[in-house]
Protein backbone atom coordinates (compact mmCIF):
# COMPACT_ATOMS: atom_id res chain seq x y z
CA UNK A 1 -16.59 5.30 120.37
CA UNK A 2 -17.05 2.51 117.98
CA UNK A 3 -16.49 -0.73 118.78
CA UNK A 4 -13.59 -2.02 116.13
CA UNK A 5 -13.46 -5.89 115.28
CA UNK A 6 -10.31 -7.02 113.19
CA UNK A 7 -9.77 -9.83 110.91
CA UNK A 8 -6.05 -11.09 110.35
CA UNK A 9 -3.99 -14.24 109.13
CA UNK A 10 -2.11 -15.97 106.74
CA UNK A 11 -4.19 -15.08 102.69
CA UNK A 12 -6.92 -17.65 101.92
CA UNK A 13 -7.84 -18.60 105.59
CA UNK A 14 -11.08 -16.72 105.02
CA UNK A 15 -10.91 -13.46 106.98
CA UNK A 16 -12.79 -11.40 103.86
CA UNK A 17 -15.82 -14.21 104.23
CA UNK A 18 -15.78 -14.22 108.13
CA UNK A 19 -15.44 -10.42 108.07
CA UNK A 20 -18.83 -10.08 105.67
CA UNK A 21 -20.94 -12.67 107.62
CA UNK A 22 -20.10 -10.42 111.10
CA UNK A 23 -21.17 -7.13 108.96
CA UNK A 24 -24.39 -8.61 108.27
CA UNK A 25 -24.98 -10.13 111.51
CA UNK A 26 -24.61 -6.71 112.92
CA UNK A 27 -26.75 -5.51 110.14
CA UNK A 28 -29.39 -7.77 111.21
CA UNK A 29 -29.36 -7.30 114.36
CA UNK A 30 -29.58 -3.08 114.14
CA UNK A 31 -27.61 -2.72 116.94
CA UNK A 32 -25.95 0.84 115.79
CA UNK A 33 -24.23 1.88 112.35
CA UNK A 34 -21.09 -0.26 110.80
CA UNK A 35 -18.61 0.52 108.84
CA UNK A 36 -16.69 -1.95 107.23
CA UNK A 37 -12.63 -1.10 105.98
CA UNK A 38 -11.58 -3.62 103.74
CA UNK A 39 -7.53 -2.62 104.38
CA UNK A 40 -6.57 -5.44 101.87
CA UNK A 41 -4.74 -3.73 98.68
CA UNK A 42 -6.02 -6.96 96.67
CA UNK A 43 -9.56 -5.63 98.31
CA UNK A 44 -12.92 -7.97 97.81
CA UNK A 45 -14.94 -7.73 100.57
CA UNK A 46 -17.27 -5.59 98.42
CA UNK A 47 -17.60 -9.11 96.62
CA UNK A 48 -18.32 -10.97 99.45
CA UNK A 49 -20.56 -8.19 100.95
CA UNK A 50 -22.99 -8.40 96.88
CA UNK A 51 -22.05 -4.93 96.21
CA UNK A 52 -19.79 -3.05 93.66
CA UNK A 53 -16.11 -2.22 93.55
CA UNK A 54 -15.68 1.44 95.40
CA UNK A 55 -12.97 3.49 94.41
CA UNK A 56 -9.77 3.35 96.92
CA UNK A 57 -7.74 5.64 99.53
CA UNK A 58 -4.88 3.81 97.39
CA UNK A 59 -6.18 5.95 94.70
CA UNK A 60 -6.69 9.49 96.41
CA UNK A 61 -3.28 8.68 98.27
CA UNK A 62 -1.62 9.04 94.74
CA UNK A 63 -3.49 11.94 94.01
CA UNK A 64 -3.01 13.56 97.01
CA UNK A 65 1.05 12.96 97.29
CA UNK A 66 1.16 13.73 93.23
CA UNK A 67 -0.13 17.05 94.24
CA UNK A 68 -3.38 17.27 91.00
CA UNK A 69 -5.82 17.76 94.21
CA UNK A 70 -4.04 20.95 95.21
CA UNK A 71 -6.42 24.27 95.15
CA UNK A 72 -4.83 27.46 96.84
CA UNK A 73 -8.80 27.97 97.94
CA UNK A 74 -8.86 25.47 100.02
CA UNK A 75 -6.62 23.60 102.61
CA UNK A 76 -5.27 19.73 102.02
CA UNK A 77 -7.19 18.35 104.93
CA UNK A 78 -10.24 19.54 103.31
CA UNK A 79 -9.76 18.31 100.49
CA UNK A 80 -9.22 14.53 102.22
CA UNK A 81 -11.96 14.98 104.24
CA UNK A 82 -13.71 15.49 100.74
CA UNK A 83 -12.53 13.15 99.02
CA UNK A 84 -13.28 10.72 101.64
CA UNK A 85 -16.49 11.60 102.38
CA UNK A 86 -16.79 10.22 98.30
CA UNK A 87 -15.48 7.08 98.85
CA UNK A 88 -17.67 6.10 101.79
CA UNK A 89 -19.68 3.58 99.89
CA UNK A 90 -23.43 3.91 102.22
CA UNK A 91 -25.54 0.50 101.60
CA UNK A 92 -28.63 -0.66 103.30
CA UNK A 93 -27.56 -0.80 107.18
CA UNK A 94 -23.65 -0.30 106.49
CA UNK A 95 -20.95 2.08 104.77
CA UNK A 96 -17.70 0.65 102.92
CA UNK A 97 -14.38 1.79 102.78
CA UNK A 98 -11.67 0.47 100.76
CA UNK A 99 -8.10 1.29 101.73
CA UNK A 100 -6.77 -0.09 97.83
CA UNK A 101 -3.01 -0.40 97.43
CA UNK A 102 -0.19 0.89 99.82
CA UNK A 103 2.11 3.53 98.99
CA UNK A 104 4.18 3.45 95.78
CA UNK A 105 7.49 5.62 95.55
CA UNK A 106 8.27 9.01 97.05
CA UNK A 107 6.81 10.52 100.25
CA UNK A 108 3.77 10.06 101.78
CA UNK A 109 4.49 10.89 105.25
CA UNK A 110 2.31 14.08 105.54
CA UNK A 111 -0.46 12.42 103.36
CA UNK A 112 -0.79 9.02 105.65
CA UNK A 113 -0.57 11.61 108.68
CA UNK A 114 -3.81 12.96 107.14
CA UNK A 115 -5.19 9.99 106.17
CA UNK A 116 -4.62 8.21 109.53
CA UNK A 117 -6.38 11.30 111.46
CA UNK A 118 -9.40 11.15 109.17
CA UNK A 119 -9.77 7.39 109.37
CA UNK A 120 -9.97 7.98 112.93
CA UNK A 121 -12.40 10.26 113.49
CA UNK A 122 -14.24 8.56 110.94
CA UNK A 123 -13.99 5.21 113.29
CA UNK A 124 -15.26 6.69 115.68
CA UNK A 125 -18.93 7.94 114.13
CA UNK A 126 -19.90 4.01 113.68
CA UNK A 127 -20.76 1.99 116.35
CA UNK A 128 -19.12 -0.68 115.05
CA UNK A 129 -15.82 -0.90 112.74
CA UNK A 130 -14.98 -4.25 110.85
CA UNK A 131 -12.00 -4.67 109.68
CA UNK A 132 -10.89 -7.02 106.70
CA UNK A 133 -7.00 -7.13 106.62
CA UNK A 134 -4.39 -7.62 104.00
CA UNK A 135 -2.84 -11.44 104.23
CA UNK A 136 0.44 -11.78 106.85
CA UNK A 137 1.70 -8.86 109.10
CA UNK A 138 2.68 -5.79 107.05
CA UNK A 139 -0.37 -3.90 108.28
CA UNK A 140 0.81 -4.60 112.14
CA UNK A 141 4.41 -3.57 111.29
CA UNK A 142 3.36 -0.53 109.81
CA UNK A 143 0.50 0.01 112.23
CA UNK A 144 -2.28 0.99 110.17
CA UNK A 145 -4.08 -1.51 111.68
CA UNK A 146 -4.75 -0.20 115.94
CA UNK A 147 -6.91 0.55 118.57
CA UNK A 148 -8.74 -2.46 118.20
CA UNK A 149 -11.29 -3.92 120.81
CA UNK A 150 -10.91 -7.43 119.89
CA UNK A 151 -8.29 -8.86 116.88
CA UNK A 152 -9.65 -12.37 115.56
CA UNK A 153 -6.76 -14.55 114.31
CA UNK A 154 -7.98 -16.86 111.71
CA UNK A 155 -6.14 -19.95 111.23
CA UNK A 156 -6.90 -23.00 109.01
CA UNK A 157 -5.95 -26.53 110.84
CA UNK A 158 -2.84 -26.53 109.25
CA UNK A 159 1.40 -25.93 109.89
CA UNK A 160 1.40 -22.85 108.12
CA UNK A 161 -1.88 -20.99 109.18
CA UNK A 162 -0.95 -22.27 112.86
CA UNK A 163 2.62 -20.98 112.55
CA UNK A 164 1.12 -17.79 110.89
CA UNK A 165 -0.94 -16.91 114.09
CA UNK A 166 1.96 -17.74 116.46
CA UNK A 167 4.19 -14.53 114.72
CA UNK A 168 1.26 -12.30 114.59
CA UNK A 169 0.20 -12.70 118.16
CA UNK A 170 3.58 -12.54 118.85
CA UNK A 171 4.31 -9.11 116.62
CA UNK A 172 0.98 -8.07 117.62
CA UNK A 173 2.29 -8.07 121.48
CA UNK A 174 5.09 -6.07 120.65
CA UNK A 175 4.34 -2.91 118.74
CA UNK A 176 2.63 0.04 120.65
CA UNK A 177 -0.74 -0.67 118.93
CA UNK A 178 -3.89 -0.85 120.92
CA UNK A 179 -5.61 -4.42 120.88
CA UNK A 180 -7.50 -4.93 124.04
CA UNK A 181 -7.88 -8.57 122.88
CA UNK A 182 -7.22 -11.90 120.56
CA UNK A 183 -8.71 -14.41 119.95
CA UNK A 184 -8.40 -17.05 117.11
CA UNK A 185 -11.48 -18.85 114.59
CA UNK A 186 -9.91 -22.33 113.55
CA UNK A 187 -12.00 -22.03 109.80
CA UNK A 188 -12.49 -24.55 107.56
CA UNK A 189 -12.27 -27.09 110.55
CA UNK A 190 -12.78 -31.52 109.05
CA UNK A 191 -13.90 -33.30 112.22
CA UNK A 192 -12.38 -34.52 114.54
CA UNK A 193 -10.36 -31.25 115.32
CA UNK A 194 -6.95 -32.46 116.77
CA UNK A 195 -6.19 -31.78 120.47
CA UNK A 196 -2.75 -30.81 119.61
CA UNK A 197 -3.87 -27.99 117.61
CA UNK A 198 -5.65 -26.63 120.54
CA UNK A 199 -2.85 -27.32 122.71
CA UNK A 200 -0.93 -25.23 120.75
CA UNK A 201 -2.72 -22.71 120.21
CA UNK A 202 -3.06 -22.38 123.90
CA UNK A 203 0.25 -22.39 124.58
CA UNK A 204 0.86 -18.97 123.16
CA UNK A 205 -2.03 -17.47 125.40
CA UNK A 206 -4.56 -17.75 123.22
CA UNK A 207 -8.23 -18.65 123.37
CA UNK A 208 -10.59 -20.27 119.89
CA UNK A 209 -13.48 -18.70 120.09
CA UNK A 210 -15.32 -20.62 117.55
CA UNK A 211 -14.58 -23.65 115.27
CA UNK A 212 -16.08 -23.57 111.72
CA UNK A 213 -16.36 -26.17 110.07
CA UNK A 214 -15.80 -26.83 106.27
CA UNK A 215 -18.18 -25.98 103.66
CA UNK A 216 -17.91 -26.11 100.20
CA UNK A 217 -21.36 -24.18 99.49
CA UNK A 218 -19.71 -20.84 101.28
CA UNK A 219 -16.84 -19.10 99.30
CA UNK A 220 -17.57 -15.66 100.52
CA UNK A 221 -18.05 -13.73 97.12
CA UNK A 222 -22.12 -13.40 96.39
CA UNK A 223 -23.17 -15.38 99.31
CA UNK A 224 -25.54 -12.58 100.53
CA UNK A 225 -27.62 -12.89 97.78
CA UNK A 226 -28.64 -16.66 98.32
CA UNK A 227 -28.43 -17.01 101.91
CA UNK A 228 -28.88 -14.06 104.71
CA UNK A 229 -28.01 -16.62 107.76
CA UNK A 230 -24.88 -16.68 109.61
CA UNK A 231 -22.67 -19.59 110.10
CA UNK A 232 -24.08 -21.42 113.22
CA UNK A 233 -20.59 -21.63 114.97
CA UNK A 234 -20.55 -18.39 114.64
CA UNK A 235 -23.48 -16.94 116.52
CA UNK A 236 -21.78 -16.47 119.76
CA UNK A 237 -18.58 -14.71 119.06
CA UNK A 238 -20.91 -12.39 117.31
CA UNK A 239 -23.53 -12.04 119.49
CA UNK A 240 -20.54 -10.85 122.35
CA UNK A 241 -19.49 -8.71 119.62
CA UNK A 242 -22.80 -7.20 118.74
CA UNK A 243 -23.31 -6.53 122.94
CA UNK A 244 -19.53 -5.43 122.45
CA UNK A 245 -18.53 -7.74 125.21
CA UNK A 246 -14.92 -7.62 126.55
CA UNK A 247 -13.32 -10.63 125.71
């Protein structure tokens, strides 16, 4: 079973550039196959990752629940698990998959049902799954983000980002979702990083695993074409994940 890393927070903390430096860590490192689900509906981790815009499950979703993929030849879950099988984006060391934009009206019950089931036998071929969420909590409350081995807040050194990962910890700890663990990255840190930001954070049971600090050379989008070298700070959170460590 793969070992699934997710990326959450408030939008423009920098999950989408965190989430492409840990792919290509794991890349470098050939430890095992990854698959990286960018589940943001505004989705650019192909951006951040130098490669081009996949198509979307937004898009087959519509397709699907619009009923123009229908063939009396063969069954709907075929045809997902065809249509899927398309939109696996395979680079060199890792495959992409792009979740696109959430439902828009009518039903999609059976058609998530079959998407879900796909997506998780799918997980479960890599041996590791990266996950780049969409900004906030929808994708807890509607649990299409679970079964994850480790959930990494991140949080800029502010009110709002800190007050972000205090209701999705505390959502998080709610649903029936699977996350064995959480941590949080404090990103875009300025020296000296206040204690009473690490107070608080550790008042609502949670551990930073890593403090990166500010720099205006990374924005995440084309950064693997100039510069194959991971963030320093970040080498051991990733190495634990790479050895998928329990944290």
């Amino acid at each position: 079973m793969g070992y699934t890393t997710a990326f959450v927070g408030k939008g423009g903390v920098g999950k989408t550039t965190l989430a492409a430096q840990l792919v290509r860590f794991l890349v470098a490192r050939k430890k095992g196959s990854v698959l990286a689900v960018d589940a943001d509906p505004n989705n650019n981790l192909h951006l951040a990752l130098g490669i081009s815009a996949p198509r979307t499950i937004g898009e087959v979703r519509e397709e699907l629940a619009s009923d123009t993929l229908s063939n009396p030849a063969i069954s709907k879950e075929r045809i997902v698990e065809y249509k899927l099988q398309e939109l696996l984006v395979e680079e060199k060391g890792f495959s992409l998959l792009a979740m696109g934009r959430p439902e828009g009206q009518g039903c999609y019950c059976y058609v998530n049902h079959i998407l879900r089931r796909y997506l998780d036998i799918l997980q479960n071929d890599f041996s590791y799954v990266v996950i780049d969420t969409e900004a906030g909590m929808e994708h807890l409350s509607r649990r299409t983000t679970k079964d994850v081995d480790l959930m990494l807040i991140v949080s800029q050194p502010t009110e709002s980002s800190l007050l972000a990962v205090e209701r999705i910890a505390s959502l998080a700890r709610k649903l029936p979702i699977s996350v064995k663990a959480m941590a949080v990255i404090l990103n875009m840190v300025t020296p000296p990083l206040s204690e009473k930001i690490t107070e608080r954070i550790k008042s609502i049971s949670l551990e930073i695993v890593s403090v990166v600090p500010y720099d205006s050379r990374i924005s995440g989008f084309g950064i693997a074409d100039e510069n194959e070298n991971i963030c320093p700070p970040l080498e051991s959170l990733f190495e634990g994940i790479a050895s998928k460590k329990r944290f």
